[in-house]
Protein backbone atom coordinates (compact mmCIF):
# COMPACT_ATOMS: atom_id res chain seq x y z
CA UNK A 1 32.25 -3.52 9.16
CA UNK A 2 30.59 -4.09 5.86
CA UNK A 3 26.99 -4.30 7.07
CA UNK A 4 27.83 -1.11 8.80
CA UNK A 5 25.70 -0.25 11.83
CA UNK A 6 23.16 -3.02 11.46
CA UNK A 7 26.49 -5.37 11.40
CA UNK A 8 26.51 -4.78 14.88
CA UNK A 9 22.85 -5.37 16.15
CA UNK A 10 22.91 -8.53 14.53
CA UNK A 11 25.95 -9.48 16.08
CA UNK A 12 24.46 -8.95 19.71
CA UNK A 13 21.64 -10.35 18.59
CA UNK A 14 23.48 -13.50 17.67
CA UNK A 15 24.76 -13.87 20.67
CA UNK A 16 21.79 -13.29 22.58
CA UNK A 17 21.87 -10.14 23.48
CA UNK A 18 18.82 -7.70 22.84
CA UNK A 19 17.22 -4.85 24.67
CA UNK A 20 14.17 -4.58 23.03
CA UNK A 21 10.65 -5.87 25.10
CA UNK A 22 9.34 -9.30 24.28
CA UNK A 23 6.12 -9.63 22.68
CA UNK A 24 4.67 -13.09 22.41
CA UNK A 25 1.43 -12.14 21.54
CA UNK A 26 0.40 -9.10 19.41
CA UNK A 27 -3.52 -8.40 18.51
CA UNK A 28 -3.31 -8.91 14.21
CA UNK A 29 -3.95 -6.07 12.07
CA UNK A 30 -4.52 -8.11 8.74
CA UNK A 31 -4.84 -11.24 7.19
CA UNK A 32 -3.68 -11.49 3.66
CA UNK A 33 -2.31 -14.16 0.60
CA UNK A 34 -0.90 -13.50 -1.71
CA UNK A 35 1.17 -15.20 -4.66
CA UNK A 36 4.09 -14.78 -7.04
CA UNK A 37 2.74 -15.84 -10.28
CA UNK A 38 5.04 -19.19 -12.14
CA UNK A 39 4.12 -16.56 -15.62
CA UNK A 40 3.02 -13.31 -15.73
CA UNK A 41 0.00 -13.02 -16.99
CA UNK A 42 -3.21 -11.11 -18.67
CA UNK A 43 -5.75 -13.66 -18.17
CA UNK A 44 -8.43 -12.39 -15.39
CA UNK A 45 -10.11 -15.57 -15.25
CA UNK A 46 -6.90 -17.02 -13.83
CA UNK A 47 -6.43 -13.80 -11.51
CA UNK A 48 -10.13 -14.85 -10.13
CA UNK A 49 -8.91 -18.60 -9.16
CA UNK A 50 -5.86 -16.75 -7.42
CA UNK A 51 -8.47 -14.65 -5.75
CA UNK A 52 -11.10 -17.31 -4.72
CA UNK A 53 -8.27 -19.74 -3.16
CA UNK A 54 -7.05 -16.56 -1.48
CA UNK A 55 -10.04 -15.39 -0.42
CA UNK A 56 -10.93 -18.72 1.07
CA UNK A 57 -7.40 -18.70 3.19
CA UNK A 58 -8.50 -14.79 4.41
CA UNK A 59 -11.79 -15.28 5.62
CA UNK A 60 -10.99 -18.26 7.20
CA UNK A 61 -8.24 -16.91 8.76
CA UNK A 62 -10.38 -14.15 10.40
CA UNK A 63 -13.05 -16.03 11.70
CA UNK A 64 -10.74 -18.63 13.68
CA UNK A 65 -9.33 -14.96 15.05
CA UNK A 66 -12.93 -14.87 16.21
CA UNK A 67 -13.36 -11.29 14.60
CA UNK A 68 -14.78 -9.78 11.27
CA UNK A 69 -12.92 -6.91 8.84
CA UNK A 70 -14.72 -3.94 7.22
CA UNK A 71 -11.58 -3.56 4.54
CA UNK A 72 -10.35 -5.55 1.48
CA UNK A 73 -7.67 -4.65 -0.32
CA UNK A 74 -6.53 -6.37 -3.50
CA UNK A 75 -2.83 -6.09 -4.26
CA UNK A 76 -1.47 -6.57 -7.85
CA UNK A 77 2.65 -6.36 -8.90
CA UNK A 78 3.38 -6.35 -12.75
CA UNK A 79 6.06 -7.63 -14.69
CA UNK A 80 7.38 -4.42 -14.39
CA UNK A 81 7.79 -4.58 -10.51
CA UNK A 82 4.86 -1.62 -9.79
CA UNK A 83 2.68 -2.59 -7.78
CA UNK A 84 -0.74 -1.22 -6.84
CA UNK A 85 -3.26 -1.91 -4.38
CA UNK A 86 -7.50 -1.20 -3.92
CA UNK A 87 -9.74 -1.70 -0.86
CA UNK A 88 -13.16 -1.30 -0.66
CA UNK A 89 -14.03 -0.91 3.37
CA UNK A 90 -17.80 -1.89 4.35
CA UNK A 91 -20.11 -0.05 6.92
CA UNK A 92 -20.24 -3.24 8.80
CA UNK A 93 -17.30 -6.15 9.27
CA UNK A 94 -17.64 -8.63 7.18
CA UNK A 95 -15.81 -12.63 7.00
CA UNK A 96 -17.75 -14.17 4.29
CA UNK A 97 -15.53 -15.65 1.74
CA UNK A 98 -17.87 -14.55 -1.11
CA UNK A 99 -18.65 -11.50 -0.34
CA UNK A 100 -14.49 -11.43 0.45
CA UNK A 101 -14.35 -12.94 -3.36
CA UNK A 102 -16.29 -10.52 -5.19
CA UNK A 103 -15.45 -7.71 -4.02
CA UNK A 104 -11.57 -8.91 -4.43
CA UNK A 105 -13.34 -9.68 -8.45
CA UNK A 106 -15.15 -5.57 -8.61
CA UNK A 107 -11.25 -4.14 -7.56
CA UNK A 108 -10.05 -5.97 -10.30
CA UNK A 109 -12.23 -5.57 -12.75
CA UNK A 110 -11.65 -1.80 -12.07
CA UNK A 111 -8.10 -2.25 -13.01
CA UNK A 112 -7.15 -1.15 -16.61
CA UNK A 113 -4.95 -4.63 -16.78
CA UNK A 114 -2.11 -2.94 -19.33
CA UNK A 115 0.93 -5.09 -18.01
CA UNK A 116 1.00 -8.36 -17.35
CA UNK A 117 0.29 -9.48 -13.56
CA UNK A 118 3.35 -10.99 -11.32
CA UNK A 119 1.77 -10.89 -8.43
CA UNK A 120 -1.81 -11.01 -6.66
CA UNK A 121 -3.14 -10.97 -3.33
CA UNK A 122 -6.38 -10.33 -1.10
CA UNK A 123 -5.88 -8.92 2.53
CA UNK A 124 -8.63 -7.99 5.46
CA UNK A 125 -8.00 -5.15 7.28
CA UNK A 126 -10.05 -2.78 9.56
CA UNK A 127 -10.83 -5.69 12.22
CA UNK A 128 -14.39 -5.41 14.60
CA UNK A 129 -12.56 -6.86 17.65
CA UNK A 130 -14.97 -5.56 20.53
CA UNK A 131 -17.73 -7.83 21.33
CA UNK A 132 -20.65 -5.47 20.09
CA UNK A 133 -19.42 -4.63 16.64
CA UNK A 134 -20.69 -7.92 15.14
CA UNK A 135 -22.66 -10.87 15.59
CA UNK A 136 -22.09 -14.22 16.39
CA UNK A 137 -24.14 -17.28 14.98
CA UNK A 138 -22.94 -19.52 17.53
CA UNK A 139 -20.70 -17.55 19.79
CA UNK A 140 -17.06 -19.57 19.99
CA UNK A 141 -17.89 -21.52 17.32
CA UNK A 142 -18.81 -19.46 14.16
CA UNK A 143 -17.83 -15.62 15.17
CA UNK A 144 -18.64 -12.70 12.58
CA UNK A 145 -20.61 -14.67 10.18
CA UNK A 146 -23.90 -13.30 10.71
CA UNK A 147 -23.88 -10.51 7.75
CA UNK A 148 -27.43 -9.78 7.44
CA UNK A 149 -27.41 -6.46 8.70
CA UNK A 150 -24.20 -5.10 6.55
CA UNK A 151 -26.01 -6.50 3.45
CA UNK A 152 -29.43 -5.08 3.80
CA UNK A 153 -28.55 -1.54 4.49
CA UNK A 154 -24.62 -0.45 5.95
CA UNK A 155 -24.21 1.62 9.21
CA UNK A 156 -24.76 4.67 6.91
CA UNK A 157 -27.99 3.63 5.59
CA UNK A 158 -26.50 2.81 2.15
CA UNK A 159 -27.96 -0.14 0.29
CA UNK A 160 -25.14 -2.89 -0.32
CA UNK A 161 -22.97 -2.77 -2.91
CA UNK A 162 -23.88 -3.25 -6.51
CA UNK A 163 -21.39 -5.63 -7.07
CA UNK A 164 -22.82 -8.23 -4.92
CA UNK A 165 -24.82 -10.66 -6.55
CA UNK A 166 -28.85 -9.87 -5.53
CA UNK A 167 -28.85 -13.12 -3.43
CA UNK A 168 -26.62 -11.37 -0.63
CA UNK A 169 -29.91 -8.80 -0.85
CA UNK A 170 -31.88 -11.74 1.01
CA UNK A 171 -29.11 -12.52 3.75
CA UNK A 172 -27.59 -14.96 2.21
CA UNK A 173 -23.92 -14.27 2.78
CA UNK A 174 -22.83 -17.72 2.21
CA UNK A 175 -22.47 -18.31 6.16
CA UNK A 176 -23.73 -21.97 5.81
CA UNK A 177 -21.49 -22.63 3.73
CA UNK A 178 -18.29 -21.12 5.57
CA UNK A 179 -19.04 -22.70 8.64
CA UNK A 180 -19.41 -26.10 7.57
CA UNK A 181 -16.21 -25.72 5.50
CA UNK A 182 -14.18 -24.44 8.08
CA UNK A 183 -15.63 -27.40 10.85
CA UNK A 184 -15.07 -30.23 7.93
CA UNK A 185 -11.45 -28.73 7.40
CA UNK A 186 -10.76 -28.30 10.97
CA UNK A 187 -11.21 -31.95 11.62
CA UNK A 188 -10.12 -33.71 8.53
CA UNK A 189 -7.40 -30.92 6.55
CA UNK A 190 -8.02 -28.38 4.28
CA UNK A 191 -7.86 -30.73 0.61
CA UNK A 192 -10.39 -32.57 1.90
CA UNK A 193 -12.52 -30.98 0.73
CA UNK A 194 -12.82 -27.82 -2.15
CA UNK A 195 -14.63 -25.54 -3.94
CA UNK A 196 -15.02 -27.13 -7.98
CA UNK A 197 -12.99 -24.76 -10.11
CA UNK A 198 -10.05 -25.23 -7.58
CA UNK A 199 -9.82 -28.92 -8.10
CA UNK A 200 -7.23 -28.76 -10.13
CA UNK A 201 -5.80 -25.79 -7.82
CA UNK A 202 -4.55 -22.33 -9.05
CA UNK A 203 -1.76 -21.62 -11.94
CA UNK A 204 -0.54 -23.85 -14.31
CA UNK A 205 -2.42 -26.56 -13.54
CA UNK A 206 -0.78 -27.20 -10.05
CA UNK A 207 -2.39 -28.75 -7.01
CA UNK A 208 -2.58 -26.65 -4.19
């Protein structure tokens, strides 16, 4: 009686008792991090470790789904509870974790930062899941990060974005780099090994 209606789904629920289909396996829309800062704060160079670490956990998130994303979206909460969000969706999926990073950095550095930050988090949307939409280094292994074609010239003929440092101009997304992260971490855990200015992790100085 005092949770009213939804008093009584959960108590059939509790007792086992629930009409609704089963669903143990559901294709993912998104992959996202995000965090609930210890302070609030103003400082974007702190936002950026937040958003490196996260973008790391993102992009490595989608390639193990064997898939690519043409959206990221940055999500920001201020101390104020509002809370905002920015994508920037490429011609062409995309699972690099710098390209993932910077462009997480450019949505940010759009932001006109006039509270303090509670909250921050990167997401990948807009997922390439049929087999043509992307290419595969070495298919099973390293899916969707091959990003040579989205960085010299998008599905619309644009050139990339300006935001991306002028190495990604050349091909080099990074996808090296990704791959033997992700094979290192698969087989020995993810501290084993980490980028330099998250050694001493994100926040106030906590290991993560």
């Amino acid at each position: 009686s005092r949770l009213g209606k939804m008093g009584e789904v959960i108590a059939r629920r509790a007792a086992g008792i629930d009409p609704s289909k089963v669903e143990p396996c559901r294709v993912p829309k998104s992959e996202g991090c995000e965090h609930t800062l210890d302070t609030d704060t103003l400082d974007r160079e702190c936002l950026r470790k937040y958003l490196l670490y996260q973008s790391e956990q993102v992009a490595a998130g989608v390639r193990k789904l064997g898939t690519a994303a043409r959206t990221v979206t940055l999500k920001v909460k201020f101390s104020d509870f509002r809370q905002i969000t920015r994508s920037h969706t490429f011609g062409m999926p995309v699972s690099s974790t710098r390209v993932v990073y910077h462009t997480a950095c450019h949505l940010l550095d759009r932001l006109d930062l006039n509270l303090p930050v509670r909250l921050i988090g990167v997401s990948l949307s807009n997922f390439a899941w049929a087999e043509n939409e992307f290419i595969s280094l070495e298919k099973g292994i390293l899916p969707g990060l091959e990003l040579r074609p989205e960085l010299k010239k998008n599905d619309r003929g644009q050139n990339p974005p300006d935001f991306l440092p002028a190495c990604f101009e050349n091909g080099d997304a990074g996808s090296n780099l990704d791959a033997a992260i992700d094979r290192v971490r698969e087989v020995f855990g993810r501290d084993v090994i980490k980028r330099a200015s998250l050694l001493k992790g994100v926040g106030e100085g906590e290991d993560v």
